[in-house]
C-alpha atoms as a PDB file:
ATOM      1  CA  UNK A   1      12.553 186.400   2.661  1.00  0.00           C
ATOM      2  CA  UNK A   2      11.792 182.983   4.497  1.00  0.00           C
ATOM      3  CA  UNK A   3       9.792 182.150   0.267  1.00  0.00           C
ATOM      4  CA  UNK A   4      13.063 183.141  -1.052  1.00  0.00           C
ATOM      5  CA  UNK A   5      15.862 180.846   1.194  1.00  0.00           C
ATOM      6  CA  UNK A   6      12.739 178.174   0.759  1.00  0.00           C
ATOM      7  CA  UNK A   7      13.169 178.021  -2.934  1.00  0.00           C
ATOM      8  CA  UNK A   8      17.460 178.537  -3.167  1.00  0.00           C
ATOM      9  CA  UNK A   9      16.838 175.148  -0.917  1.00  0.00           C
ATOM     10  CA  UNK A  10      14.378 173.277  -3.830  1.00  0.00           C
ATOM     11  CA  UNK A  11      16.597 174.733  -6.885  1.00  0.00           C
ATOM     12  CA  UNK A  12      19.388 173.384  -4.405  1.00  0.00           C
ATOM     13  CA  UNK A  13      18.279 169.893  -4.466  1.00  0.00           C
ATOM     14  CA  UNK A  14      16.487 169.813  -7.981  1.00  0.00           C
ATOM     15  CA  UNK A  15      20.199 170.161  -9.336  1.00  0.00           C
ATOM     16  CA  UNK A  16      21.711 167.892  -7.219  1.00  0.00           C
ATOM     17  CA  UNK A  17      18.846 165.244  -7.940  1.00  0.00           C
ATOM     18  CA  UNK A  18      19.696 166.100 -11.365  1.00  0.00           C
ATOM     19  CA  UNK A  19      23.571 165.340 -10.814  1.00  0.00           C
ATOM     20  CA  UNK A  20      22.540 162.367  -9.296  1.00  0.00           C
ATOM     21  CA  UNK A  21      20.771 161.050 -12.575  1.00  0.00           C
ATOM     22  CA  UNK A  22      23.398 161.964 -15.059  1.00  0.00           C
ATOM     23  CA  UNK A  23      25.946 160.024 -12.964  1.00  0.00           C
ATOM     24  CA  UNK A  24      23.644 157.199 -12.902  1.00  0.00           C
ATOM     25  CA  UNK A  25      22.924 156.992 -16.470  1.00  0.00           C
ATOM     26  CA  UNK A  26      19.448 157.742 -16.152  1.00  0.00           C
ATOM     27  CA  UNK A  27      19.711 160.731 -18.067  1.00  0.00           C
ATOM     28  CA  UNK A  28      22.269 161.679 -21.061  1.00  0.00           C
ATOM     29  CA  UNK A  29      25.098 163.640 -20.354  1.00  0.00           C
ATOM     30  CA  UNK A  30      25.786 167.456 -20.807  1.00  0.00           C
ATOM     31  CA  UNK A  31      26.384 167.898 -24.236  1.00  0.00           C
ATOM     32  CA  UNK A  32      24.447 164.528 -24.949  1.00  0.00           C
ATOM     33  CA  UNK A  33      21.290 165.728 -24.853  1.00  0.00           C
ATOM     34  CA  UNK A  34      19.117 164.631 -28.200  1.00  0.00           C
ATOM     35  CA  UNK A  35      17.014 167.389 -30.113  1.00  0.00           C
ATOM     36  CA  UNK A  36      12.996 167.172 -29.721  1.00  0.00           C
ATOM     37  CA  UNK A  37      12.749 166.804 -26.313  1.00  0.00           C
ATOM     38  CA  UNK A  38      15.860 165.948 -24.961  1.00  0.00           C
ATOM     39  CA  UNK A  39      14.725 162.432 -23.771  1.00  0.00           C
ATOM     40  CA  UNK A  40      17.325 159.895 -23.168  1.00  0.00           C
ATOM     41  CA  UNK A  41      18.623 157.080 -26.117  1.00  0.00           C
ATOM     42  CA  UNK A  42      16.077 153.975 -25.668  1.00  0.00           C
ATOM     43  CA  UNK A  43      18.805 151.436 -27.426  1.00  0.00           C
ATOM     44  CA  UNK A  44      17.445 152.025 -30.809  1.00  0.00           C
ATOM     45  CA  UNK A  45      19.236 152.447 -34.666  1.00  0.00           C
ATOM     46  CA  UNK A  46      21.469 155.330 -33.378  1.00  0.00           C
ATOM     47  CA  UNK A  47      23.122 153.083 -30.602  1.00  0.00           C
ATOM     48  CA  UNK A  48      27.371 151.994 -31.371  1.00  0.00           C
ATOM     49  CA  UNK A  49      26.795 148.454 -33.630  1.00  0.00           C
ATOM     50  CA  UNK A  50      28.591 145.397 -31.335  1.00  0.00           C
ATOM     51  CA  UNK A  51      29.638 142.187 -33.218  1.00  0.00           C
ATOM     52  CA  UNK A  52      25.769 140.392 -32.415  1.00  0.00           C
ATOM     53  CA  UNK A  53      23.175 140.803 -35.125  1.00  0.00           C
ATOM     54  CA  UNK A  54      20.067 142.119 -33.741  1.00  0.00           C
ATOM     55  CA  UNK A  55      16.527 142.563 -35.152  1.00  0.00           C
ATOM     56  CA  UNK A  56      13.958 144.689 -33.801  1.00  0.00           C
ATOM     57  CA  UNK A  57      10.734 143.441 -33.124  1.00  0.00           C
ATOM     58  CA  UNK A  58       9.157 145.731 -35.002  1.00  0.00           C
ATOM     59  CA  UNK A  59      11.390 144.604 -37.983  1.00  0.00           C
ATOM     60  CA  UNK A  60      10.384 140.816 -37.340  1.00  0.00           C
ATOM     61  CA  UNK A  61       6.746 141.163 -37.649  1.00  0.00           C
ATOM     62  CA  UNK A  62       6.969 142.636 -41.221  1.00  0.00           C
ATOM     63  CA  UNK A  63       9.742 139.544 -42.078  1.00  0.00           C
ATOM     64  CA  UNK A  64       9.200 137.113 -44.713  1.00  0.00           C
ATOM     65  CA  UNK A  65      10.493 133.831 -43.928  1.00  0.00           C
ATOM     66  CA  UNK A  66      11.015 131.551 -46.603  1.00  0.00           C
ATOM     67  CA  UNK A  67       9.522 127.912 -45.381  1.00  0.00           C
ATOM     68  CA  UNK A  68       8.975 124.925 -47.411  1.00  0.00           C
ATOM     69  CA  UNK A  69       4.965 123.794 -47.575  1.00  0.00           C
ATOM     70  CA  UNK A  70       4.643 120.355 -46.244  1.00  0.00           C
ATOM     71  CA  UNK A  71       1.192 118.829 -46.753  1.00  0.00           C
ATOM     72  CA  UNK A  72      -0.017 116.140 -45.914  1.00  0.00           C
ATOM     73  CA  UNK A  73       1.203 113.475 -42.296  1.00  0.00           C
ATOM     74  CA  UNK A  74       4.234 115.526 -43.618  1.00  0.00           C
ATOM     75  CA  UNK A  75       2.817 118.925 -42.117  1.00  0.00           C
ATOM     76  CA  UNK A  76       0.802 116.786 -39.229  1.00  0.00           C
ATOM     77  CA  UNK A  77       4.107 115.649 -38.077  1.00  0.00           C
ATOM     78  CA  UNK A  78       6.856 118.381 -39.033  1.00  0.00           C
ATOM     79  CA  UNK A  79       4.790 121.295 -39.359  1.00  0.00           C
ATOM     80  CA  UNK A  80       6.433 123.571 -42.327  1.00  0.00           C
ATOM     81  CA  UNK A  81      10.056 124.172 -41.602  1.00  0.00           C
ATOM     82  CA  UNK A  82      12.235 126.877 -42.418  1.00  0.00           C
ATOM     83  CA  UNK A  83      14.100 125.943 -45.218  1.00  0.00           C
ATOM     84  CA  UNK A  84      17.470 126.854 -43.141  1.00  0.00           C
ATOM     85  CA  UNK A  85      16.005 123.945 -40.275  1.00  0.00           C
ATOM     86  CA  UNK A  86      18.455 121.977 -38.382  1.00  0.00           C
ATOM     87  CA  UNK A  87      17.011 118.292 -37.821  1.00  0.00           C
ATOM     88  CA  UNK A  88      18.229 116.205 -35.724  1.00  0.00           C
ATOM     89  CA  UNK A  89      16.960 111.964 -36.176  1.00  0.00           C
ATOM     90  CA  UNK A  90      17.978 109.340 -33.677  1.00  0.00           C
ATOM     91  CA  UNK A  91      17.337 105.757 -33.164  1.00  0.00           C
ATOM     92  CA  UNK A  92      18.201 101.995 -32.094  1.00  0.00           C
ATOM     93  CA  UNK A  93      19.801 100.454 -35.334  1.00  0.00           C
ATOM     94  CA  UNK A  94      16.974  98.383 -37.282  1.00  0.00           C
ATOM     95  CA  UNK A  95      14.115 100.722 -36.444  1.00  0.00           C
ATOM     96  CA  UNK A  96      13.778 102.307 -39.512  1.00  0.00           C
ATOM     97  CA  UNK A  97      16.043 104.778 -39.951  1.00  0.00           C
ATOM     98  CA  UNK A  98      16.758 104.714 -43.433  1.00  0.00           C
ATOM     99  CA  UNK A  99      13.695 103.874 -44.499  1.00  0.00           C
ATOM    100  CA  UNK A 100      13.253 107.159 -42.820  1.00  0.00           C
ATOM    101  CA  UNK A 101      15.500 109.055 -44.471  1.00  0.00           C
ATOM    102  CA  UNK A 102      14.913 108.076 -48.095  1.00  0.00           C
ATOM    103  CA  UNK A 103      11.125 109.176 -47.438  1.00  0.00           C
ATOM    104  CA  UNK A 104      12.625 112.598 -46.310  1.00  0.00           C
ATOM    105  CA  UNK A 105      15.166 112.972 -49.298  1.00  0.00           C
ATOM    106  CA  UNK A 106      12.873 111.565 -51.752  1.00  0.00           C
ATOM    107  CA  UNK A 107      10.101 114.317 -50.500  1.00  0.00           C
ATOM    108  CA  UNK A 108      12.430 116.664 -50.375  1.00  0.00           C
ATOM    109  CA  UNK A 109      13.523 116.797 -53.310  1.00  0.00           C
ATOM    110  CA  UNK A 110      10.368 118.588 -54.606  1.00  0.00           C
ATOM    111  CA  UNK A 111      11.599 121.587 -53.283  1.00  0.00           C
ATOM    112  CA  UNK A 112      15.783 121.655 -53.584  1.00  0.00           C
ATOM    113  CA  UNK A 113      18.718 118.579 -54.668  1.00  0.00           C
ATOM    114  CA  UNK A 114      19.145 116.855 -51.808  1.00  0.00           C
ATOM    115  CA  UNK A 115      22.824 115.457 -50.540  1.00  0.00           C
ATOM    116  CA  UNK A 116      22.617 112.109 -48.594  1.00  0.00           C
ATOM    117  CA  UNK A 117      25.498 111.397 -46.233  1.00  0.00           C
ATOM    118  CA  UNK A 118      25.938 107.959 -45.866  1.00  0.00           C
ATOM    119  CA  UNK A 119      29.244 107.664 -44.059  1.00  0.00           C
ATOM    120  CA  UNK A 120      28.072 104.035 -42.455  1.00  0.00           C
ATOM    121  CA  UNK A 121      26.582 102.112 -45.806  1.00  0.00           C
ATOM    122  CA  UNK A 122      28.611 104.197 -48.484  1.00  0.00           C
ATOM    123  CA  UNK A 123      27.358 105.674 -51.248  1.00  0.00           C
ATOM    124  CA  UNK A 124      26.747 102.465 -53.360  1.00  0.00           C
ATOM    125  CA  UNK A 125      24.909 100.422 -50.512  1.00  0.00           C
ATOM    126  CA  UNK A 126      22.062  97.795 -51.608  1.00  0.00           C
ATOM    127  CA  UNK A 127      20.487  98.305 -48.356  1.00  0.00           C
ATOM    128  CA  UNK A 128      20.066 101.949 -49.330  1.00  0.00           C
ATOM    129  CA  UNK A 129      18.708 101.308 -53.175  1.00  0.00           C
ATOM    130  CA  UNK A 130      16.167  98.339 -52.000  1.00  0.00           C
ATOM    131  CA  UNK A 131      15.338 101.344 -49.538  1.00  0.00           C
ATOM    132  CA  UNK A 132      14.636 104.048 -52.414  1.00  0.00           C
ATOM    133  CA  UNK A 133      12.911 100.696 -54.045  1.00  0.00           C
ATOM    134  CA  UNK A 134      10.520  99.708 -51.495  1.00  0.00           C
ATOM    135  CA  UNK A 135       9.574 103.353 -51.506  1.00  0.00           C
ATOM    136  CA  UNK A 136       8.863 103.984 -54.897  1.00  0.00           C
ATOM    137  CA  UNK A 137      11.303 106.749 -54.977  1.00  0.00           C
ATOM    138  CA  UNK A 138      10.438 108.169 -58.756  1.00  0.00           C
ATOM    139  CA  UNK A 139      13.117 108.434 -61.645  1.00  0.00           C
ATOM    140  CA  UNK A 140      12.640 112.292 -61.016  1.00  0.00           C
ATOM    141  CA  UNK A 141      13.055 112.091 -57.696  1.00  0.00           C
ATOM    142  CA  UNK A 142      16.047 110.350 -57.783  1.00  0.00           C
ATOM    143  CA  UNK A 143      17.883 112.911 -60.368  1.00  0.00           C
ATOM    144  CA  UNK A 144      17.851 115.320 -57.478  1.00  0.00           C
ATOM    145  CA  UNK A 145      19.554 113.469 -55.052  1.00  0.00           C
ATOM    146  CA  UNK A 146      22.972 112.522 -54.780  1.00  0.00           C
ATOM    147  CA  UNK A 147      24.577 110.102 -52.327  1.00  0.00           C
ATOM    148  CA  UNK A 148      28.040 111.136 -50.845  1.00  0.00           C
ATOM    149  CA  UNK A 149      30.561 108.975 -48.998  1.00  0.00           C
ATOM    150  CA  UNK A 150      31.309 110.085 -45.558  1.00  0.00           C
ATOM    151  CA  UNK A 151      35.097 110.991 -44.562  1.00  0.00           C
ATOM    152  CA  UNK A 152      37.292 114.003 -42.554  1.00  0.00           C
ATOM    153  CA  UNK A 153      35.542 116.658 -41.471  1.00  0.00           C
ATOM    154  CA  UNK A 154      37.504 119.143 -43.370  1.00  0.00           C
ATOM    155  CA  UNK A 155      36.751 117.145 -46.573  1.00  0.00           C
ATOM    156  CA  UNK A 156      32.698 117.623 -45.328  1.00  0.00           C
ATOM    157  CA  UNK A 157      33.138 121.135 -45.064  1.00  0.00           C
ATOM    158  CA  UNK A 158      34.229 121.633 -48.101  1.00  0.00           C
ATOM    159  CA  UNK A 159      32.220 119.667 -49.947  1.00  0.00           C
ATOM    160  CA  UNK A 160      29.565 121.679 -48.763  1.00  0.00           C
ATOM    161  CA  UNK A 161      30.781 124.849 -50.078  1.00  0.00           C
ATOM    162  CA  UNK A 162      31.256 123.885 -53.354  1.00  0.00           C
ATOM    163  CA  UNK A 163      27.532 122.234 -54.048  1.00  0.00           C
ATOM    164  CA  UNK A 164      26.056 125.541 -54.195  1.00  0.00           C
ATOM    165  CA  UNK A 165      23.043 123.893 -55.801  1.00  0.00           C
ATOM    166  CA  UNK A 166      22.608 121.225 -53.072  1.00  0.00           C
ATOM    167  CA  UNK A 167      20.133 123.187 -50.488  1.00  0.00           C
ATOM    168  CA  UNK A 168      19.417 119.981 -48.189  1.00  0.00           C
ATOM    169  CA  UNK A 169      22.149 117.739 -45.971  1.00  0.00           C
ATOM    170  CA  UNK A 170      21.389 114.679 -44.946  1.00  0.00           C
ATOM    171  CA  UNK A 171      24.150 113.437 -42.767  1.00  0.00           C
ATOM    172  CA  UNK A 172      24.155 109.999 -41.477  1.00  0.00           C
ATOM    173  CA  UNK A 173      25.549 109.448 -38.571  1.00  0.00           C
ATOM    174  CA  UNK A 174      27.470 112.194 -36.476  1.00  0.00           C
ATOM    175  CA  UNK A 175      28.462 109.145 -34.355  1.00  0.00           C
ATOM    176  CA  UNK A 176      29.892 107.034 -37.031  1.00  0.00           C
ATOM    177  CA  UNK A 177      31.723 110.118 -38.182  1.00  0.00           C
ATOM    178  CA  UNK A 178      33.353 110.991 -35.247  1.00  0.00           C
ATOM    179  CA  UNK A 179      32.366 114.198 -35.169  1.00  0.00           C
ATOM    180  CA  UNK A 180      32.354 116.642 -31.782  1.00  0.00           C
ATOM    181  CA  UNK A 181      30.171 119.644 -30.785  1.00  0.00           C
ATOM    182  CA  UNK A 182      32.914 122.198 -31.869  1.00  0.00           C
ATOM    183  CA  UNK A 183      32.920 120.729 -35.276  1.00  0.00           C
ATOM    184  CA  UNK A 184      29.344 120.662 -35.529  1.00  0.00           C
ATOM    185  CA  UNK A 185      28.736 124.081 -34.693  1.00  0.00           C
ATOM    186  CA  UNK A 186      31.297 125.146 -36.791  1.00  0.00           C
ATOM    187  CA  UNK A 187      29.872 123.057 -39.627  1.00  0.00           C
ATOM    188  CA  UNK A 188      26.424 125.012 -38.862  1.00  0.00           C
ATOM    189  CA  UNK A 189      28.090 128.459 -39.141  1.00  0.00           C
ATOM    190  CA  UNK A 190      29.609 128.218 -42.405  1.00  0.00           C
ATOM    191  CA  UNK A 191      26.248 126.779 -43.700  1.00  0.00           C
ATOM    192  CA  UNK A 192      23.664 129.037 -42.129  1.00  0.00           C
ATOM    193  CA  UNK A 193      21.071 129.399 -45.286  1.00  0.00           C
ATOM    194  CA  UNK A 194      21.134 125.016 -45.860  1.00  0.00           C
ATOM    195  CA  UNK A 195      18.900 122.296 -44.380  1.00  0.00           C
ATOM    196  CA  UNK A 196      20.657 120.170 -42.507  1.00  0.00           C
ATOM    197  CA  UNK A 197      19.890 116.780 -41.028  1.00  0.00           C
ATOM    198  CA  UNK A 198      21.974 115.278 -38.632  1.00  0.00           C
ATOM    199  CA  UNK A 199      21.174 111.928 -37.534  1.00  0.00           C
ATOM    200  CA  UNK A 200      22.503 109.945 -34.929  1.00  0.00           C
ATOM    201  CA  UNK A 201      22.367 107.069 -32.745  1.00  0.00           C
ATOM    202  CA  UNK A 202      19.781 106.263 -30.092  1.00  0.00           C
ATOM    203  CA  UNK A 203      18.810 103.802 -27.139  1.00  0.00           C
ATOM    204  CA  UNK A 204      14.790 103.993 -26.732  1.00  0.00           C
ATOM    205  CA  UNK A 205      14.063 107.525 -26.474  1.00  0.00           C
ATOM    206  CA  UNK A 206      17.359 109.211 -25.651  1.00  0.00           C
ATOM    207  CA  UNK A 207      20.342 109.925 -27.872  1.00  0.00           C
ATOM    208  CA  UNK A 208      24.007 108.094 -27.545  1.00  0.00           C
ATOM    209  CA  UNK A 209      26.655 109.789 -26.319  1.00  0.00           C
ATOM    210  CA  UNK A 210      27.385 113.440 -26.222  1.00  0.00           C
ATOM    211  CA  UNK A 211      27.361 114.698 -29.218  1.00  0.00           C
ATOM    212  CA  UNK A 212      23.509 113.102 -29.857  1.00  0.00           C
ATOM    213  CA  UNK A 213      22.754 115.171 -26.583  1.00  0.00           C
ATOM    214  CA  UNK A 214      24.426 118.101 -28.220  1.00  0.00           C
ATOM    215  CA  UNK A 215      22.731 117.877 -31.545  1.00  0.00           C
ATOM    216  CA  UNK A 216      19.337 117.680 -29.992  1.00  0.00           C
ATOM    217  CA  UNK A 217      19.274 120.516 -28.099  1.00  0.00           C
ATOM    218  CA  UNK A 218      20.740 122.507 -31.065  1.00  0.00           C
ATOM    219  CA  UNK A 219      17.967 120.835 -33.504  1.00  0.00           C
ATOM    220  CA  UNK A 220      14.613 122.642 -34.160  1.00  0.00           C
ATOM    221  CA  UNK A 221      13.190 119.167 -35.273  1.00  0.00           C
ATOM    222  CA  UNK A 222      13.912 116.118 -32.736  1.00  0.00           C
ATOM    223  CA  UNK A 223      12.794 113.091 -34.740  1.00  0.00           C
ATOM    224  CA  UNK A 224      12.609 109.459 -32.406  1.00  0.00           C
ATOM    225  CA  UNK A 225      12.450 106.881 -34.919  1.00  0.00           C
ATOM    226  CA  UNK A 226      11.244 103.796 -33.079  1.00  0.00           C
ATOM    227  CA  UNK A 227       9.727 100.469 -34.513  1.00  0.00           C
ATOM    228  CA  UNK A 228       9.084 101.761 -37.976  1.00  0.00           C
ATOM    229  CA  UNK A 229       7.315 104.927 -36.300  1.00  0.00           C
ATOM    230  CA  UNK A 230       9.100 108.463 -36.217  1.00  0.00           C
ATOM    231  CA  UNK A 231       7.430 110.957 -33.783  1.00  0.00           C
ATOM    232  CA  UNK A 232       8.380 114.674 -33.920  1.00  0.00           C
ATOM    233  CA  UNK A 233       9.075 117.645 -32.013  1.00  0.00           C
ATOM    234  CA  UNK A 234       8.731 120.575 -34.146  1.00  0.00           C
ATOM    235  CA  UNK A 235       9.266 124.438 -33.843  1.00  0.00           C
ATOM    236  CA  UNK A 236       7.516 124.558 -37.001  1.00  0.00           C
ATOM    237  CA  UNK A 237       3.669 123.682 -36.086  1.00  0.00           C
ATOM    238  CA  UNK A 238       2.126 120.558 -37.483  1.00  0.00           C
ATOM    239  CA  UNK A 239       0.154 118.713 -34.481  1.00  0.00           C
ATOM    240  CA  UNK A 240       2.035 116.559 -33.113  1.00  0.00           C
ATOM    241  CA  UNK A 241       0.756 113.161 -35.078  1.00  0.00           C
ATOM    242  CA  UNK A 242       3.296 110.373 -35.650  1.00  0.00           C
ATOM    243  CA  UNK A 243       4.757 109.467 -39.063  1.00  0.00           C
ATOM    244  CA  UNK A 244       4.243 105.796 -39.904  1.00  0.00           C
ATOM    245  CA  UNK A 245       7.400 104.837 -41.750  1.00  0.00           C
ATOM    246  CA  UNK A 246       6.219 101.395 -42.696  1.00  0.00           C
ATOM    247  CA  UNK A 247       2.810 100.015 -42.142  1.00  0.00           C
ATOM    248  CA  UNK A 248       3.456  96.917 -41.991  1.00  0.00           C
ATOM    249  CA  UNK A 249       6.470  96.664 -39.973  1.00  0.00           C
ATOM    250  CA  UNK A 250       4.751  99.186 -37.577  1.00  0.00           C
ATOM    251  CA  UNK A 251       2.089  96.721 -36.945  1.00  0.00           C
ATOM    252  CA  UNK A 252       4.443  93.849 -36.811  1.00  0.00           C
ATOM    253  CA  UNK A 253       6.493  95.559 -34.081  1.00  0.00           C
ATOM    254  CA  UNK A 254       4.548  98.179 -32.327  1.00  0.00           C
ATOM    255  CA  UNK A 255       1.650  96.664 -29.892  1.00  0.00           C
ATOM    256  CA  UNK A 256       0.458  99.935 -29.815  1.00  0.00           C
ATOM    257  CA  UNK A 257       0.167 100.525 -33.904  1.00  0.00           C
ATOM    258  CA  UNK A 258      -3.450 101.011 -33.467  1.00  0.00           C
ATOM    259  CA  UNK A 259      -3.374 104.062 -31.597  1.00  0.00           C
ATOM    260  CA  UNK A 260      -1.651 105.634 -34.674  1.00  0.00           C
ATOM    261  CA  UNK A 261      -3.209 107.138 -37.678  1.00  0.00           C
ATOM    262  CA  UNK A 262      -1.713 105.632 -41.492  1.00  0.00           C
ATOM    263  CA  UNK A 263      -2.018 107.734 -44.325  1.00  0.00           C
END
């Protein structure tokens, strides 16, 4: 008899444990319960679908993602970016900057047309073509890159839609342009498959103002161009060695030229 009121008492409290659990959420409710086992949901396929995309990670090992091969002090510096990257270049004025970004566009262009930005010099600048001279920037090369006058931010936008064929941004400068974080995310939204560079204005090592901030915490390249010299901070690998924009203007500015390696 005592065996018998003993186990009424653990049945007694098994169920209300159990009670406890479904009220909790650790366990499914009654009529919830899955087939093969009856184990609880562990947030996979079979969960309600909210308004954020989600990949497993599971899913993201077996991805492809499409990258562009930079060899080279291209891949020493930038690694080999996604070909969706957001860049984000900053600098004093006269540090080689567009120097810079010639080099980029004109390498670029191997792999997609290239759109260059140039909102501050215009789209028929000298400064710009002694630039693409200077650099050797090929007849080939060229034919794949077209240079666009900055203006509105609607007229940016839609620009940008309608050269489908044009993979790679170059926008120069988000300062110039007036531009605020709202806009720029926005711009990044509607173009989520495109490279984009953003460049912007620096003092020393640090961005002006706050969209700069903005833009390079959203970047996954930082670029510092500084005395003809650009060094990198990459999500994409490479190994961290600086890109020598101009040998000779590097050495003629930078007292500390030698501790860089020139290809």
């Amino acid at each position: 008899m005592e065996r018998e009121v003993r186990g009424k008492e653990r049945d007694g409290d098994s169920k209300a444990q159990i009670q406890r659990l479904h009220r909790d959420g650790a366990l499914p409710a009654k009529g919830q319960v899955q087939k093969g086992g009856g184990r609880p949901s562990d947030g996979g396929d079979k969960d309600k679908e909210g308004k954020m995309r989600a990949i497993s990670a599971l899913s993201l090992g077996k991805k492809n993602f499409a990258t562009y091969p930079f060899e080279g002090v291209w891949y020493d510096t930038f690694g080999c970016p996604q070909t969706n990257a957001k860049w984000f270049i900053y600098g004093k004025s006269g540090q080689g900057k567009t120097t810079f970004l010639v080099r980029l566009a004109a390498y670029l262009s191997q792999f997609s047309r290239v759109a260059y930005v140039s909102s501050e010099e215009g789209p028929d600048s000298v400064s710009i073509e002694q630039a693409f001279r200077h650099n050797d920037v090929t007849k080939a090369q060229r034919a794949r890159i077209k240079i666009f006058d900055g203006g509105p931010f609607e007229d940016l936008k839609a620009e940008m839609q309608a050269r489908k064929r044009f993979h790679v941004w170059i926008i120069d400068s988000i300062n110039f342009l007036g531009y605020g974080k709202e806009q720029v995310d926005d711009l990044l939204r509607q173009q989520p498959k495109k490279m984009i560079a953003m460049v912007g204005w620096g003092d020393g090592n640090n961005p002006i103002g706050s969209i700069g901030v903005s833009c390079r915490f959203m970047a996954g390249i930082k670029v510092n161009v500084d005395r003809f010299v650009a060094t990198a901070n990459s999500r994409y690998g490479g190994n961290g060695q600086p890109f020598v924009i101009n040998e000779q203007m590097a050495a003629r500015c930078n007292p500390m030229f030698n501790r860089y390696t020139t290809r």
